[in-house]
PDB file of N, CA and C in Angstrom:
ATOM      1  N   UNK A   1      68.523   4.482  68.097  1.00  0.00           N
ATOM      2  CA  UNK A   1      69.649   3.924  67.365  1.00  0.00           C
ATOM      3  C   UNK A   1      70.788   4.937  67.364  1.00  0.00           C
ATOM      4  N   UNK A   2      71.864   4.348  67.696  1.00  0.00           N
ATOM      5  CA  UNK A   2      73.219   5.604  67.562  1.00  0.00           C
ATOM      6  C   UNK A   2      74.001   5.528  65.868  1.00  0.00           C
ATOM      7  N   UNK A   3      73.520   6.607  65.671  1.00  0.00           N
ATOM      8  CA  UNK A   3      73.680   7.188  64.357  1.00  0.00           C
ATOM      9  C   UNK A   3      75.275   7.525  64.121  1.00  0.00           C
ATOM     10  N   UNK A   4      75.758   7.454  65.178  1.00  0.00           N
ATOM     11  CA  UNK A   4      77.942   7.731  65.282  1.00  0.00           C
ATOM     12  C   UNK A   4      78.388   6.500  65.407  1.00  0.00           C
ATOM     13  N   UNK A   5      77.974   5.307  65.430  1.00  0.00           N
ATOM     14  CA  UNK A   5      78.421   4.122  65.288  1.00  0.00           C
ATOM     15  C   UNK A   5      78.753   4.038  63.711  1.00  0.00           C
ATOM     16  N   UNK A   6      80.074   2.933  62.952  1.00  0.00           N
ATOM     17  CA  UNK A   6      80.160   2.755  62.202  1.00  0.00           C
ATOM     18  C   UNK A   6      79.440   1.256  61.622  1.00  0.00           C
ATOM     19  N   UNK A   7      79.293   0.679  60.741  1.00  0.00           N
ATOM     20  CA  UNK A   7      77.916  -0.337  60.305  1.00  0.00           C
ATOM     21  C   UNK A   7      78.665  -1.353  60.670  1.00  0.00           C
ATOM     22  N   UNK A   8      80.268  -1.185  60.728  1.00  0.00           N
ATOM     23  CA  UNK A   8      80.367  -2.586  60.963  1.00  0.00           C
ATOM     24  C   UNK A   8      81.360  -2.421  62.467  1.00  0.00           C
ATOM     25  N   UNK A   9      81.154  -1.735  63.083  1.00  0.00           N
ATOM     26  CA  UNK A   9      81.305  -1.896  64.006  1.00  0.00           C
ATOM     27  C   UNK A   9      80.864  -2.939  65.304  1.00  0.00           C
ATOM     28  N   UNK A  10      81.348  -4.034  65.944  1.00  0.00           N
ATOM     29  CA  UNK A  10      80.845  -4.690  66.531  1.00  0.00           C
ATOM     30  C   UNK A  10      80.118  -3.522  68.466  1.00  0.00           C
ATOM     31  N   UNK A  11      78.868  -4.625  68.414  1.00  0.00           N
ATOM     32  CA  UNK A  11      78.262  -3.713  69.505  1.00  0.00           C
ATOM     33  C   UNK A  11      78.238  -4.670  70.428  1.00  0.00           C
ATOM     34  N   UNK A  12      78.804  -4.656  71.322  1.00  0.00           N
ATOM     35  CA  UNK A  12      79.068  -4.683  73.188  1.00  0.00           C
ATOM     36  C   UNK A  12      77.847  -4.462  74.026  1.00  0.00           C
ATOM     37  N   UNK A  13      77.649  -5.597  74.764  1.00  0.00           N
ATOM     38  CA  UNK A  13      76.239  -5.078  75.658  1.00  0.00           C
ATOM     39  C   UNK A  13      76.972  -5.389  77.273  1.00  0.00           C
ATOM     40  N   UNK A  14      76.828  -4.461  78.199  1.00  0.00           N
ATOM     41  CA  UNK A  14      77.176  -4.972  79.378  1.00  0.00           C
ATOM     42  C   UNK A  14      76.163  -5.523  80.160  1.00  0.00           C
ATOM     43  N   UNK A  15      76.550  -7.118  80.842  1.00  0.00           N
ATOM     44  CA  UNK A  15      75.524  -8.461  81.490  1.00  0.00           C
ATOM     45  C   UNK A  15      76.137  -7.790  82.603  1.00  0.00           C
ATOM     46  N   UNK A  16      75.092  -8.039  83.828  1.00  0.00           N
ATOM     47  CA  UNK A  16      75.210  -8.709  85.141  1.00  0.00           C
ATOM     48  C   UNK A  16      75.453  -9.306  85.736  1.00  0.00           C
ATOM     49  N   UNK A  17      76.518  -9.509  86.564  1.00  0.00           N
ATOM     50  CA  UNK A  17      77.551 -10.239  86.990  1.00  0.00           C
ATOM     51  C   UNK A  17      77.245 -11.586  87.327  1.00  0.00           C
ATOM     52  N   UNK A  18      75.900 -12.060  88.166  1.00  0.00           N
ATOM     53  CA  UNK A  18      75.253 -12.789  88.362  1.00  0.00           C
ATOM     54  C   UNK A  18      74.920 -13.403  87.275  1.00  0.00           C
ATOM     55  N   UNK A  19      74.662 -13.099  86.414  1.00  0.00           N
ATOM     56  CA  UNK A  19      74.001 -13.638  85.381  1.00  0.00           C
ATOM     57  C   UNK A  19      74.940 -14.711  84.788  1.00  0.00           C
ATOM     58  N   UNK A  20      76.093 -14.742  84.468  1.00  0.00           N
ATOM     59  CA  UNK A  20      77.534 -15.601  84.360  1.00  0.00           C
ATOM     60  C   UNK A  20      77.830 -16.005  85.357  1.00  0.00           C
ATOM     61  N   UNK A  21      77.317 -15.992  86.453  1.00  0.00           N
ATOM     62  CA  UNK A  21      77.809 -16.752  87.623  1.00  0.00           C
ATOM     63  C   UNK A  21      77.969 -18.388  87.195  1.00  0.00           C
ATOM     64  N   UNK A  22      78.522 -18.995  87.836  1.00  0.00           N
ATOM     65  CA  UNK A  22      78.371 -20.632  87.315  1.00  0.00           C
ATOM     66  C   UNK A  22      77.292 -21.363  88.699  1.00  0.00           C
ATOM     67  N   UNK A  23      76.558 -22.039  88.267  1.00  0.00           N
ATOM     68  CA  UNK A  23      75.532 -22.703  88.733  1.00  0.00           C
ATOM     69  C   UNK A  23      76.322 -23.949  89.586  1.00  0.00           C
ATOM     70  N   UNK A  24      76.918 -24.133  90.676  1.00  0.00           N
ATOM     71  CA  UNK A  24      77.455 -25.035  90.985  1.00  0.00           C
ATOM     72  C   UNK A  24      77.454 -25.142  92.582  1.00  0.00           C
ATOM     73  N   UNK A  25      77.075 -26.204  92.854  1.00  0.00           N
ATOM     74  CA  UNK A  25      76.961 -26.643  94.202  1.00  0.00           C
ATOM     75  C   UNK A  25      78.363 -27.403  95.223  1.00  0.00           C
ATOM     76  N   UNK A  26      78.974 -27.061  95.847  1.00  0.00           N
ATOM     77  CA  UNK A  26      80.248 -27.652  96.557  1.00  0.00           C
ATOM     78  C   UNK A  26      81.467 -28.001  95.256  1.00  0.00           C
ATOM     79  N   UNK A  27      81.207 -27.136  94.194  1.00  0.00           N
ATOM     80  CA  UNK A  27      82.240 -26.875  93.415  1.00  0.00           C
ATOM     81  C   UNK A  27      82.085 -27.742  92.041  1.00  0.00           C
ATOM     82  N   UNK A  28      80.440 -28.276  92.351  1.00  0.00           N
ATOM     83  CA  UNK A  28      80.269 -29.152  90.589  1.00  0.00           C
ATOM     84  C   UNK A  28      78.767 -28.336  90.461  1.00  0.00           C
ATOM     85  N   UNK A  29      78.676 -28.564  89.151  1.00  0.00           N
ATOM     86  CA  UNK A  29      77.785 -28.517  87.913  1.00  0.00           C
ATOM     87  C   UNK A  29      76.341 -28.664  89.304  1.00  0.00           C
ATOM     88  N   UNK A  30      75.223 -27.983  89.273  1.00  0.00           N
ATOM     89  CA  UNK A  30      73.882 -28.488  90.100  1.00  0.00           C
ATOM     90  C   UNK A  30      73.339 -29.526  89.425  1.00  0.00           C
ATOM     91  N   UNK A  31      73.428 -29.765  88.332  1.00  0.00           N
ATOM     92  CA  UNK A  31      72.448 -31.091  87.780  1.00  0.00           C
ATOM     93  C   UNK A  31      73.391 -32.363  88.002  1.00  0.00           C
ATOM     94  N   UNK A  32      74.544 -32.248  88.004  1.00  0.00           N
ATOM     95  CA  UNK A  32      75.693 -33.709  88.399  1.00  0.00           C
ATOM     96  C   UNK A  32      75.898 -33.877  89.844  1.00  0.00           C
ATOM     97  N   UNK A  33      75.633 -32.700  90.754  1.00  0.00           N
ATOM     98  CA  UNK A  33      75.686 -32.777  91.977  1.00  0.00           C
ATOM     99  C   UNK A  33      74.667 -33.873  92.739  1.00  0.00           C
ATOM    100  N   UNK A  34      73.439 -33.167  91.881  1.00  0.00           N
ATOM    101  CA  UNK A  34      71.819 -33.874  91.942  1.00  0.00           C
ATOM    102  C   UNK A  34      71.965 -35.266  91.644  1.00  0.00           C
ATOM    103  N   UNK A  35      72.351 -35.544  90.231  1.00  0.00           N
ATOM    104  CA  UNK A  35      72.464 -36.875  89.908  1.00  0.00           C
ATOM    105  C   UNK A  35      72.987 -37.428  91.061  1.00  0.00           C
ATOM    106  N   UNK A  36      74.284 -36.967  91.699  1.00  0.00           N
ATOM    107  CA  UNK A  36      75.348 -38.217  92.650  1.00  0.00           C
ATOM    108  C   UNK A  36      74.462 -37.804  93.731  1.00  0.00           C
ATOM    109  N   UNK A  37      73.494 -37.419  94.311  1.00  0.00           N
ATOM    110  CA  UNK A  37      72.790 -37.223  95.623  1.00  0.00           C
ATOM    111  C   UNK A  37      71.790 -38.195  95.030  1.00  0.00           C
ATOM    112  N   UNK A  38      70.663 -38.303  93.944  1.00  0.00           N
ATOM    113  CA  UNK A  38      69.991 -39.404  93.635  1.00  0.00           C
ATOM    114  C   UNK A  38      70.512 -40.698  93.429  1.00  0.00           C
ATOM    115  N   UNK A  39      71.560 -41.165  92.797  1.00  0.00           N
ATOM    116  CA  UNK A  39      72.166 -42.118  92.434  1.00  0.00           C
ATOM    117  C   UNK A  39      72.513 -43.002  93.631  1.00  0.00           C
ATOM    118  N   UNK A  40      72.836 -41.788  94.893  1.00  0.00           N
ATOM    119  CA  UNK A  40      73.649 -42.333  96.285  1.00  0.00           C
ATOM    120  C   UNK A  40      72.008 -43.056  97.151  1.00  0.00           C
ATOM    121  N   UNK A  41      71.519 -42.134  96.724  1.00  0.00           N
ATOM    122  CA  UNK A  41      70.118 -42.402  97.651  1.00  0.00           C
ATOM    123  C   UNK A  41      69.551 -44.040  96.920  1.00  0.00           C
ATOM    124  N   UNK A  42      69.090 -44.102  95.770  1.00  0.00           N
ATOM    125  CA  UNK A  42      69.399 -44.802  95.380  1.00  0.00           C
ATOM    126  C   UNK A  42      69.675 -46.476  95.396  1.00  0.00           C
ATOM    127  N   UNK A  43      71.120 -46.534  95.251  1.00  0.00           N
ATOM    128  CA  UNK A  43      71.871 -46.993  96.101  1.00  0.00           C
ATOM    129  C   UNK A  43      71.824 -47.635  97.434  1.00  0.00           C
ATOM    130  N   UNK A  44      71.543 -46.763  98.103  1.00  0.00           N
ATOM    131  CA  UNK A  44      71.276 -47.147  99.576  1.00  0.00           C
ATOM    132  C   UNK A  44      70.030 -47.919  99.663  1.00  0.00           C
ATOM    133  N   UNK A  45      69.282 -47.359  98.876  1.00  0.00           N
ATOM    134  CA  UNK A  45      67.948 -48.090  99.539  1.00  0.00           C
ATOM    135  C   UNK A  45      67.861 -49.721  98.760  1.00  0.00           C
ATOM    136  N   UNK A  46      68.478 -49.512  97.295  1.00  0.00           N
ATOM    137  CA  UNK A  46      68.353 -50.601  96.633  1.00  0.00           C
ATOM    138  C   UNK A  46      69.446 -51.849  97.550  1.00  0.00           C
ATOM    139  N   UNK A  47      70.404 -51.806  98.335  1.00  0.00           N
ATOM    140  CA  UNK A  47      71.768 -52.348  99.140  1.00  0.00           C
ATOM    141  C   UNK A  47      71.183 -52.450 100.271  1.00  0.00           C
ATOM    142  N   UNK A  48      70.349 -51.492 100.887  1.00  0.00           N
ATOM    143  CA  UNK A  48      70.320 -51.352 102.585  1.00  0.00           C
ATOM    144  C   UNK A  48      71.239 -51.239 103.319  1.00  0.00           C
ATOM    145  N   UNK A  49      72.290 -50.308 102.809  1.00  0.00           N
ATOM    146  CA  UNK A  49      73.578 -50.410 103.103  1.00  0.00           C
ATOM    147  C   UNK A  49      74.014 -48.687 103.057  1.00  0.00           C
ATOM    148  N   UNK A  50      74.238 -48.009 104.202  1.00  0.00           N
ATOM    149  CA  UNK A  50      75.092 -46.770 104.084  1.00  0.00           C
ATOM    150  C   UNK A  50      76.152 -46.917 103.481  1.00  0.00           C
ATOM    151  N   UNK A  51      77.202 -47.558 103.178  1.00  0.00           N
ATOM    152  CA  UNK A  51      78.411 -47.340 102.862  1.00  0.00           C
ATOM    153  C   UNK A  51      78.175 -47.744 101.325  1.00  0.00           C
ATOM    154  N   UNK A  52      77.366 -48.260 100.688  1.00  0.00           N
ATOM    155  CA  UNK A  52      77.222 -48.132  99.034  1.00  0.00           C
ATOM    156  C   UNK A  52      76.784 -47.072  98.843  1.00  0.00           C
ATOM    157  N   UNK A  53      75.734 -46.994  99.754  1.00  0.00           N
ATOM    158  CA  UNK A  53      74.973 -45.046  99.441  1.00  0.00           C
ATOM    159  C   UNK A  53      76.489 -44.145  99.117  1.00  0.00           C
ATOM    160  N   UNK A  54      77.001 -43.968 100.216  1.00  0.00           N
ATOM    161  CA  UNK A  54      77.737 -43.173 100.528  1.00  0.00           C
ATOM    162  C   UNK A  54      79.112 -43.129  99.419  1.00  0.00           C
ATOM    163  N   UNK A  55      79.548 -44.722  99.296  1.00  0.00           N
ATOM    164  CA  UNK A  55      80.766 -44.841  97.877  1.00  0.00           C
ATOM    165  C   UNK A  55      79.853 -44.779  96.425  1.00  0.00           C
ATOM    166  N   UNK A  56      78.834 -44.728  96.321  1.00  0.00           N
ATOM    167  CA  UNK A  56      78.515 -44.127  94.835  1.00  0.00           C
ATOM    168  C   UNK A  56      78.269 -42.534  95.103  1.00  0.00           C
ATOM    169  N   UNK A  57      78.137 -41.909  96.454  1.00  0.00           N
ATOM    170  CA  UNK A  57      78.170 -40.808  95.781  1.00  0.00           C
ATOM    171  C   UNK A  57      79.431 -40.119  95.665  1.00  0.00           C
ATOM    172  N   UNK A  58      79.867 -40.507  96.701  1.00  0.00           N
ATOM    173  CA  UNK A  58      81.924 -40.252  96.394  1.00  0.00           C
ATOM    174  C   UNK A  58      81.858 -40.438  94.959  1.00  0.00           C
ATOM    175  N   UNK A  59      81.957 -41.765  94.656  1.00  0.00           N
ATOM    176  CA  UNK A  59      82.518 -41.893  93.269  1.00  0.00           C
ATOM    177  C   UNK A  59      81.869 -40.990  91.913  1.00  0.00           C
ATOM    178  N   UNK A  60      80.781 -40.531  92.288  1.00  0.00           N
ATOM    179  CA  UNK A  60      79.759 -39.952  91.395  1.00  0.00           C
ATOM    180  C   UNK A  60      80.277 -38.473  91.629  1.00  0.00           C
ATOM    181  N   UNK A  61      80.145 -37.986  92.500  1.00  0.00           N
ATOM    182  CA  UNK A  61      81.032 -36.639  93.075  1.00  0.00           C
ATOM    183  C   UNK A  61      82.148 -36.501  92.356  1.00  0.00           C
ATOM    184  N   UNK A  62      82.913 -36.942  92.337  1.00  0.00           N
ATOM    185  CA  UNK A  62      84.583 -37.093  92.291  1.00  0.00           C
ATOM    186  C   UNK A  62      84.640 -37.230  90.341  1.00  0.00           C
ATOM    187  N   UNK A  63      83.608 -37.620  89.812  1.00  0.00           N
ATOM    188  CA  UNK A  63      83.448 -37.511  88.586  1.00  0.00           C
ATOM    189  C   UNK A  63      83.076 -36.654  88.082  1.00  0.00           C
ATOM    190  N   UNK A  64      81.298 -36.012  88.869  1.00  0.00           N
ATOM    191  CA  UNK A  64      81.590 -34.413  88.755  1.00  0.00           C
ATOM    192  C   UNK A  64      82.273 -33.723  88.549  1.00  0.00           C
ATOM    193  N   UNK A  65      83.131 -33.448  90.179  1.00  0.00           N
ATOM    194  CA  UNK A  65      83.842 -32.611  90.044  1.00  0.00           C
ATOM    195  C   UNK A  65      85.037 -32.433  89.261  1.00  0.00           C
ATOM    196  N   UNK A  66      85.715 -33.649  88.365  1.00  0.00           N
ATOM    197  CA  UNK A  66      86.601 -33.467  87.221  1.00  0.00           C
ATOM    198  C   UNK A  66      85.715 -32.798  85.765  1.00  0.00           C
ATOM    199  N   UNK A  67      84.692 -33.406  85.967  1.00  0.00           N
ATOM    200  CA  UNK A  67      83.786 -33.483  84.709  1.00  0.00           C
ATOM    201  C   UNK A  67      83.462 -31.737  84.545  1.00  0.00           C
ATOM    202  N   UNK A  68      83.180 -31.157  85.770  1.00  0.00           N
ATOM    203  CA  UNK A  68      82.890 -30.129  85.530  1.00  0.00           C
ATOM    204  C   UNK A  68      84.241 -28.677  85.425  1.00  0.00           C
ATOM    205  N   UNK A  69      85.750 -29.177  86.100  1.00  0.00           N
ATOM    206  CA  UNK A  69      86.901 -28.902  85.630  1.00  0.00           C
ATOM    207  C   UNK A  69      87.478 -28.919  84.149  1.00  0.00           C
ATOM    208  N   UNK A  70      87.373 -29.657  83.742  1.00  0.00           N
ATOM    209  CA  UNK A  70      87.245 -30.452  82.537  1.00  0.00           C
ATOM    210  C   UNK A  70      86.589 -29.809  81.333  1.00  0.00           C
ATOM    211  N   UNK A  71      85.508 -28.803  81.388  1.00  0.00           N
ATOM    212  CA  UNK A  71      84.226 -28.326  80.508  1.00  0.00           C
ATOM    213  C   UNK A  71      85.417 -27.712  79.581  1.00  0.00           C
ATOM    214  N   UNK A  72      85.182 -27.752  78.413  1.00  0.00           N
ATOM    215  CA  UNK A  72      85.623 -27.200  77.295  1.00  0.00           C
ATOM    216  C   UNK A  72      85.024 -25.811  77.115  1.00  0.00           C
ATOM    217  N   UNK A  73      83.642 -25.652  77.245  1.00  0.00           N
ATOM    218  CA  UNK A  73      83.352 -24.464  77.077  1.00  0.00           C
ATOM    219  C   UNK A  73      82.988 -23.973  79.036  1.00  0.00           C
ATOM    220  N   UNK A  74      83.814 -22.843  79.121  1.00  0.00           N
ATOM    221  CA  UNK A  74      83.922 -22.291  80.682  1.00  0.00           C
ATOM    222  C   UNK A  74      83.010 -21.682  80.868  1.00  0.00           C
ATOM    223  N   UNK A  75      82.355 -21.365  82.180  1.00  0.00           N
ATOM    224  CA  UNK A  75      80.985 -20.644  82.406  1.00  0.00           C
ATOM    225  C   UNK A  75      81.706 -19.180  82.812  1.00  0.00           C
ATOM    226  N   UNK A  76      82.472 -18.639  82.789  1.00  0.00           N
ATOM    227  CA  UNK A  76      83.342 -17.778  83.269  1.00  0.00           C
ATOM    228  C   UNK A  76      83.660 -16.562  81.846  1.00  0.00           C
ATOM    229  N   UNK A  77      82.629 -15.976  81.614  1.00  0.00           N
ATOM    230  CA  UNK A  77      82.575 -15.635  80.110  1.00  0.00           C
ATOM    231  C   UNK A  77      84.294 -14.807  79.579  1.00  0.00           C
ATOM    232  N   UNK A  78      84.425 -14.454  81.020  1.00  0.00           N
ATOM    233  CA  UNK A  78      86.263 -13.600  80.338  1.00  0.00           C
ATOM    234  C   UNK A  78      87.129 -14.504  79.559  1.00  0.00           C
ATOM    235  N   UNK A  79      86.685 -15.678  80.161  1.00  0.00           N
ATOM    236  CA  UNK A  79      87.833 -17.013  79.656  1.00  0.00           C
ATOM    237  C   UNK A  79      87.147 -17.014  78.455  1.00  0.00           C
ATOM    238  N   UNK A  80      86.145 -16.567  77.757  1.00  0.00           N
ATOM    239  CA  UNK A  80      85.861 -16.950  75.818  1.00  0.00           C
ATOM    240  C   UNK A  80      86.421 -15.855  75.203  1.00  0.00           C
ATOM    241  N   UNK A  81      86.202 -15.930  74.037  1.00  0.00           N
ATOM    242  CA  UNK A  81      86.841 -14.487  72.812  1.00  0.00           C
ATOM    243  C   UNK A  81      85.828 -14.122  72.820  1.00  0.00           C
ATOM    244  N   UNK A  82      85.579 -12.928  72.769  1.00  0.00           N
ATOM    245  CA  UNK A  82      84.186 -12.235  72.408  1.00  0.00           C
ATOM    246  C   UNK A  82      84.444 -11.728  71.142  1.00  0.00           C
ATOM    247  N   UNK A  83      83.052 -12.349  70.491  1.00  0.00           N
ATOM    248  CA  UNK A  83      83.044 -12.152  69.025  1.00  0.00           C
ATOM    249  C   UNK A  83      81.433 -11.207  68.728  1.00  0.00           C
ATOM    250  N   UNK A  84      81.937 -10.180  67.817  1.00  0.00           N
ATOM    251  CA  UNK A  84      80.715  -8.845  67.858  1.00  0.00           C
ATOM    252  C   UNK A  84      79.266 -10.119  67.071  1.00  0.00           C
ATOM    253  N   UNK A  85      78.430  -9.428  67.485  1.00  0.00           N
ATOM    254  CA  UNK A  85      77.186  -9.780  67.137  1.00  0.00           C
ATOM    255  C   UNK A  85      76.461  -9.180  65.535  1.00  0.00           C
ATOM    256  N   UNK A  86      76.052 -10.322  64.812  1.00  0.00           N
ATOM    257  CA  UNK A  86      75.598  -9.500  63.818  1.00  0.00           C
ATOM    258  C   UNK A  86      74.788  -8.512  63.933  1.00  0.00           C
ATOM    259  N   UNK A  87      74.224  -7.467  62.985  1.00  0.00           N
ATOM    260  CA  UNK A  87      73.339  -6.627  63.538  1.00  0.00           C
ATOM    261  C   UNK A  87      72.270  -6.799  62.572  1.00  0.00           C
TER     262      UNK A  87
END
């Protein structure tokens, strides 16, 4: 324990860069990416039709990728306030 710290001093831990990385595949979210790759598949098989496959996953994509623009809270931790941790 560092005994020259003051009690209410907030304490700072330095993460790994990776570790805040954002999880995202061709520029969306991996679990919405997934969804519009299942949804498209899907699709196709339920139609028998490439071009429904293919326009739900556009359209599913294209929702992603706003959806994940869009996030209120950013995976990009510089973009939050850092607020000290209780101790």
């Amino acid at each position: 324990m560092n005994h020259s710290a003051k009690p209410n001093e907030p304490a700072f831990h330095r993460v790994s860069k990776s570790i805040n990385k954002p999880l995202t595949i061709w520029g969306v979210e991996r679990r919405l990416f997934f969804l519009a790759v299942i949804m498209g598949a899907a699709t196709f098989n339920f139609f028998a039709s490439l071009w429904s496959g293919l326009l739900m996953f556009a359209g599913l994509y294209g929702f992603a990728r706003w959806a994940t623009g869009a996030d209120p809270h950013p995976a990009n931790p510089s973009q939050l306030r850092q607020v000290p941790k209780p101790l």
